[in-house]
Protein backbone atom coordinates (compact mmCIF):
# COMPACT_ATOMS: atom_id res chain seq x y z
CA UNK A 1 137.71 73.78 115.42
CA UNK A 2 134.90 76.30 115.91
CA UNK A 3 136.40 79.69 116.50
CA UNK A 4 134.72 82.89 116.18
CA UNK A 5 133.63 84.42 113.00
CA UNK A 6 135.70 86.75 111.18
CA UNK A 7 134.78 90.13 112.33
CA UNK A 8 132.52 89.04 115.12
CA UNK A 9 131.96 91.68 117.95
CA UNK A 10 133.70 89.89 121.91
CA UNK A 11 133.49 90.74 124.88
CA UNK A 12 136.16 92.78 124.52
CA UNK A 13 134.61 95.14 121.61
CA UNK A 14 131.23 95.70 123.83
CA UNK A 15 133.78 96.97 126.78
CA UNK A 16 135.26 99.45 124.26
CA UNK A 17 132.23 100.69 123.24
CA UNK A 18 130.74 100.78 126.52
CA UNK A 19 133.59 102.51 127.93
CA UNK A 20 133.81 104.74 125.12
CA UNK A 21 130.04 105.68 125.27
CA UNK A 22 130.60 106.28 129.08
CA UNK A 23 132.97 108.91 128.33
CA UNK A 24 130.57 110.47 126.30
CA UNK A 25 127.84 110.18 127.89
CA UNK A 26 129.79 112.31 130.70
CA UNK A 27 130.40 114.86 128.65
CA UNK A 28 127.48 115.48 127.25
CA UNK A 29 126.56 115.92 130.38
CA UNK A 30 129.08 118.00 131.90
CA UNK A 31 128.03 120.08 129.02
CA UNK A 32 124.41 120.55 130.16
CA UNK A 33 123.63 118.64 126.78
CA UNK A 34 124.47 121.71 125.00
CA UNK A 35 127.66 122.88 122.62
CA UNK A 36 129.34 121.42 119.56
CA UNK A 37 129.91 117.81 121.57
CA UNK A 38 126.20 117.78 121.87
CA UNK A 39 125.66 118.48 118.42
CA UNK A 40 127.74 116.17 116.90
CA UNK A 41 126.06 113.62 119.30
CA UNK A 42 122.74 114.35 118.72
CA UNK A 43 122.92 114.87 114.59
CA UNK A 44 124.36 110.91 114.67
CA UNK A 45 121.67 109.96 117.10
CA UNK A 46 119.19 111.06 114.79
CA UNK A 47 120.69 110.05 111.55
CA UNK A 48 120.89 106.73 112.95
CA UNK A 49 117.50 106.62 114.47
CA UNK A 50 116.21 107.89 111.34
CA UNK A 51 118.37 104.86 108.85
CA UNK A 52 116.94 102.29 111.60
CA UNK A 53 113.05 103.35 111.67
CA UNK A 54 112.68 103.36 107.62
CA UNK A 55 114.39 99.76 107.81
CA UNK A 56 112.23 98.76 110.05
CA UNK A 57 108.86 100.05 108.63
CA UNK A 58 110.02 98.93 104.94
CA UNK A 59 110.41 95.38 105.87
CA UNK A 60 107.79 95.54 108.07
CA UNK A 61 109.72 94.08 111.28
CA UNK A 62 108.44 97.14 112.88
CA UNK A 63 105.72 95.44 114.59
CA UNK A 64 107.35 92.43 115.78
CA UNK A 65 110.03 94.66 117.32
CA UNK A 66 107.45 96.74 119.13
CA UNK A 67 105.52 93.96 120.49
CA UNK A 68 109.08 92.67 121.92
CA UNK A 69 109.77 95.97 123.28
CA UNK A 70 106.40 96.42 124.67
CA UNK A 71 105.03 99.51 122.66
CA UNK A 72 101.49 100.04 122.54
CA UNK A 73 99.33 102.11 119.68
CA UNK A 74 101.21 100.75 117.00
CA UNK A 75 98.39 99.63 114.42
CA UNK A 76 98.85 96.69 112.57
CA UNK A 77 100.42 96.74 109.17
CA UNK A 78 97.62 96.71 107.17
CA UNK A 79 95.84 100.05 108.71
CA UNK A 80 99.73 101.73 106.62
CA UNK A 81 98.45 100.45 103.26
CA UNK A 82 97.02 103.97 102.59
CA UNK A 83 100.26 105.98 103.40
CA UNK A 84 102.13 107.81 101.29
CA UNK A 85 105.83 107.73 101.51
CA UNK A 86 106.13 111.10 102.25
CA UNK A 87 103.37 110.34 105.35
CA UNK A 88 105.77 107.70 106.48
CA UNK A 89 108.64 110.10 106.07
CA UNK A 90 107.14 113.07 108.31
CA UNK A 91 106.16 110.53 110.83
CA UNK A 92 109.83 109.10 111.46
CA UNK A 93 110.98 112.53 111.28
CA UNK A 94 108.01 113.51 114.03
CA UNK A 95 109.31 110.45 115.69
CA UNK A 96 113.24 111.08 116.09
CA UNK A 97 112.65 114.65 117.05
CA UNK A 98 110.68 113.38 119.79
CA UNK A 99 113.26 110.99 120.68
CA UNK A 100 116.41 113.28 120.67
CA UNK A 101 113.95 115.73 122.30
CA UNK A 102 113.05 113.06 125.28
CA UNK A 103 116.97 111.98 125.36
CA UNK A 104 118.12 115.47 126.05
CA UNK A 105 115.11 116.18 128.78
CA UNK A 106 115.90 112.81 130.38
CA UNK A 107 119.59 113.86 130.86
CA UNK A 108 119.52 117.26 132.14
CA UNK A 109 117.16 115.51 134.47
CA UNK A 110 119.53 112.25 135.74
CA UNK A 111 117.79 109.87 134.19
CA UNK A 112 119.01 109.22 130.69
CA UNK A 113 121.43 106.57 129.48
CA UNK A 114 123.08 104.40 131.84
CA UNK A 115 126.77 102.74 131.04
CA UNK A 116 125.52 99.63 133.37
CA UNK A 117 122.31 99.57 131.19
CA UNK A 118 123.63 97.01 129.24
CA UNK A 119 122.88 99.15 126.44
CA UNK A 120 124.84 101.12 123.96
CA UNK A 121 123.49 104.54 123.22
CA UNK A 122 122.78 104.26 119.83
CA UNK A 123 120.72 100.52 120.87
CA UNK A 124 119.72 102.98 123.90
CA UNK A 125 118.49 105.70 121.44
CA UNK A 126 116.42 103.19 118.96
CA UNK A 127 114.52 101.89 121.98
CA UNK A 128 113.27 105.43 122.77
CA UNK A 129 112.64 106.05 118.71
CA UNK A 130 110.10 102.89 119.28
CA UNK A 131 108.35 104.36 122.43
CA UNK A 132 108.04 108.15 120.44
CA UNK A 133 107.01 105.98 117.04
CA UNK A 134 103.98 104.40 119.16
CA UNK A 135 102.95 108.34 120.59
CA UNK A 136 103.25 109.63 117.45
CA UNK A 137 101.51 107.10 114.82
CA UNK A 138 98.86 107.84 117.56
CA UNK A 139 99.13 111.46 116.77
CA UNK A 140 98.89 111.40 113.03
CA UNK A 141 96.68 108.17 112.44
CA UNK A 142 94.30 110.61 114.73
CA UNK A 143 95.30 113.90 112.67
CA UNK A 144 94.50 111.60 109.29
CA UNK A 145 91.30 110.61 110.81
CA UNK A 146 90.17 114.36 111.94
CA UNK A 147 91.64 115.34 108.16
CA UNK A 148 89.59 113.12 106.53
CA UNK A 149 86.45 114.16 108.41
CA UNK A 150 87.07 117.62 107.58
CA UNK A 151 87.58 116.67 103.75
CA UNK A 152 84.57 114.55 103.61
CA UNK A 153 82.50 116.80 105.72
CA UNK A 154 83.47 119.77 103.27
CA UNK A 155 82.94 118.11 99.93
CA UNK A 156 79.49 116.98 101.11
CA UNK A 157 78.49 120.56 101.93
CA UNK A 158 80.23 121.67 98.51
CA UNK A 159 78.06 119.05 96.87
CA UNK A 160 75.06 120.02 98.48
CA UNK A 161 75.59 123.70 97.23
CA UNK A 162 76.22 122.61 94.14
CA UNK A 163 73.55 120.72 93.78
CA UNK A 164 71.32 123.57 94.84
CA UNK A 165 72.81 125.93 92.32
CA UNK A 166 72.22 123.57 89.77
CA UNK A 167 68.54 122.77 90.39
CA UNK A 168 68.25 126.63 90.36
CA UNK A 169 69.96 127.17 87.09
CA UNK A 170 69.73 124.15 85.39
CA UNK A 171 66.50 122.28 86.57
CA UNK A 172 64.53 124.96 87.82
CA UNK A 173 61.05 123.89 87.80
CA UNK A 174 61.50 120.77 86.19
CA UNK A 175 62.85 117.49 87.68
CA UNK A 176 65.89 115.44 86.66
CA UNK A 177 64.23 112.81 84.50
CA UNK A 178 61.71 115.15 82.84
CA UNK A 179 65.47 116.62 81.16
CA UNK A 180 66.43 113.45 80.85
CA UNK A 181 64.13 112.26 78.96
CA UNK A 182 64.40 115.34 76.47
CA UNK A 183 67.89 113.86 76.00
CA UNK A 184 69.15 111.01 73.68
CA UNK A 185 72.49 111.36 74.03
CA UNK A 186 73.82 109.16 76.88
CA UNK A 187 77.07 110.93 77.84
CA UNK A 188 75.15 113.96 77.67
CA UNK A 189 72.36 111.95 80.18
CA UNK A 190 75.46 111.36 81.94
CA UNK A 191 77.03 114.46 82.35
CA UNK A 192 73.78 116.49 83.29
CA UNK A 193 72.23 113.66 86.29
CA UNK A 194 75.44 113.34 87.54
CA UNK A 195 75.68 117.26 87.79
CA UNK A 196 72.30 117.36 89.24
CA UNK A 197 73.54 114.57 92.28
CA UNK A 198 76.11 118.04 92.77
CA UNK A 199 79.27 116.24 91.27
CA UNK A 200 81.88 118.99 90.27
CA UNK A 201 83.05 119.66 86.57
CA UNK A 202 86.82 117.75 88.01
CA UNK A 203 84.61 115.20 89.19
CA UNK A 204 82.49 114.49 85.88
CA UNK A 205 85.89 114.77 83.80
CA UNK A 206 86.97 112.06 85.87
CA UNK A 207 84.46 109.90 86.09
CA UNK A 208 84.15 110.13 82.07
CA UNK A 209 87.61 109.45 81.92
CA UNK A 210 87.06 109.43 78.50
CA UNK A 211 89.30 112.86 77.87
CA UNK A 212 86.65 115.39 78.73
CA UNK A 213 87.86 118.10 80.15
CA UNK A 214 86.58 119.44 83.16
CA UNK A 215 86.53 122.42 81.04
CA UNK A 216 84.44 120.72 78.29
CA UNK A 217 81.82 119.32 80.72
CA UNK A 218 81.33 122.68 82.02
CA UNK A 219 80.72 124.11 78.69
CA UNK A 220 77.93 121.49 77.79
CA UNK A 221 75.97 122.19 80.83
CA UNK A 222 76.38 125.56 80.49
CA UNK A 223 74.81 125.10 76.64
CA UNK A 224 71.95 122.80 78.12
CA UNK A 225 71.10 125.38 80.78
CA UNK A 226 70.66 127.76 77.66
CA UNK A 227 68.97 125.46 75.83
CA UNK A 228 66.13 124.38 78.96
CA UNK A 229 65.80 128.19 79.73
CA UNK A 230 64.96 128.85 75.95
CA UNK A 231 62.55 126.43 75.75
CA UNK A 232 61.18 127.09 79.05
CA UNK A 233 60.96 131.07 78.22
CA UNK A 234 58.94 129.96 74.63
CA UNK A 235 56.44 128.28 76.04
């Protein structure tokens, strides 16, 4: 004797819950997709869209379920090894609002959910997450990309003036290896060529990693400039 598993959905169950989401589905729309009906709909819509997104992405069946649905401009798994959680976070969250967003629009305008879809609306609703994941991972891998520009763009040009303050008040008319070689010391070597390439006092400290502050390392150049300027103004 086979049977059916304890707790198994039938044919039955799916007509329940397709009627059920049929009489919904009516009056959300009756309602113009506004009012407290609406709300109630839309707030599980999201939750759920929200609890079925992070499954996917954390087990990383978010791909394979794409590729089955057909969404394009998801990158593979490998180009999300750099995301934080909370960059994962804002882009479900950029996701489902686009979704709920879309399954209102679609609505109002006749063409939402259909009770002869062969759908249920929270299946219906998960489908349209995976569409708005694949426009919006296009959106922020782009906005990373620009971000990242921008940061690399700007540290270069803060390097660059840093290094030209410091070959004003630090090398002056001297070059980086005729200090160097006045110096015996090699953190201190350290510290001052790695200044002169226009590394910050943060940067030093962590590159030391040693427990020099940022504060320290700034002191010590500061003493060196004193100490090239002295001997400079002696001669």
């Amino acid at each position: 004797m086979t049977g059916r598993p304890a707790g198994a959905p039938t044919a039955e169950r799916y007509a329940q819950e397709r009627d059920g989401d049929a009489a919904l589905y009516a009056r959300l729309a009756a309602d113009r997709f506004t009012g407290p009906v609406w709300e109630r709909t839309a707030d599980r819509l999201v939750r759920y869209g929200i609890q079925v997104l992070r499954g996917w992405i954390r087990t990383g069946e978010i791909f394979a379920v794409c590729a089955r649905k057909g969404v394009k401009g998801l990158a593979p798994a490998t180009d999300w090894s750099d995301w934080a959680a909370a960059d994962i976070d804002d882009l479900i969250q950029v996701t489902v609002t686009a979704a709920i967003v879309k399954f209102r629009r679609d609505g109002l305008a006749g063409q939402g959910w259909r009770a002869d879809g062969g759908a249920s609306l929270t299946s219906w609703f998960s489908t349209a997450c995976l569409f708005a994941l694949g426009t919006a991972y296009r959106a922020h891998a782009a906005d990373r990309r620009r971000q990242s520009t921008a940061l690399t763009a700007a540290a270069q040009q803060d390097r660059a003036a840093h290094a030209a303050d410091t070959a004003e008040a630090i090398i002056e008319q001297a070059t980086v290896e005729e200090i160097l070689d006045q110096i015996t010391d090699l953190k201190v070597r350290s510290i001052i060529r790695l200044t002169a390439a226009g590394y910050s006092h943060s940067e030093i400290s962590a590159m030391l990693a040693d427990g020099t502050t940022a504060r320290a390392v700034e002191a010590l150049v500061y003493r060196y400039r004193k100490q090239i300027r002295g001997d400079r103004d002696g001669r």
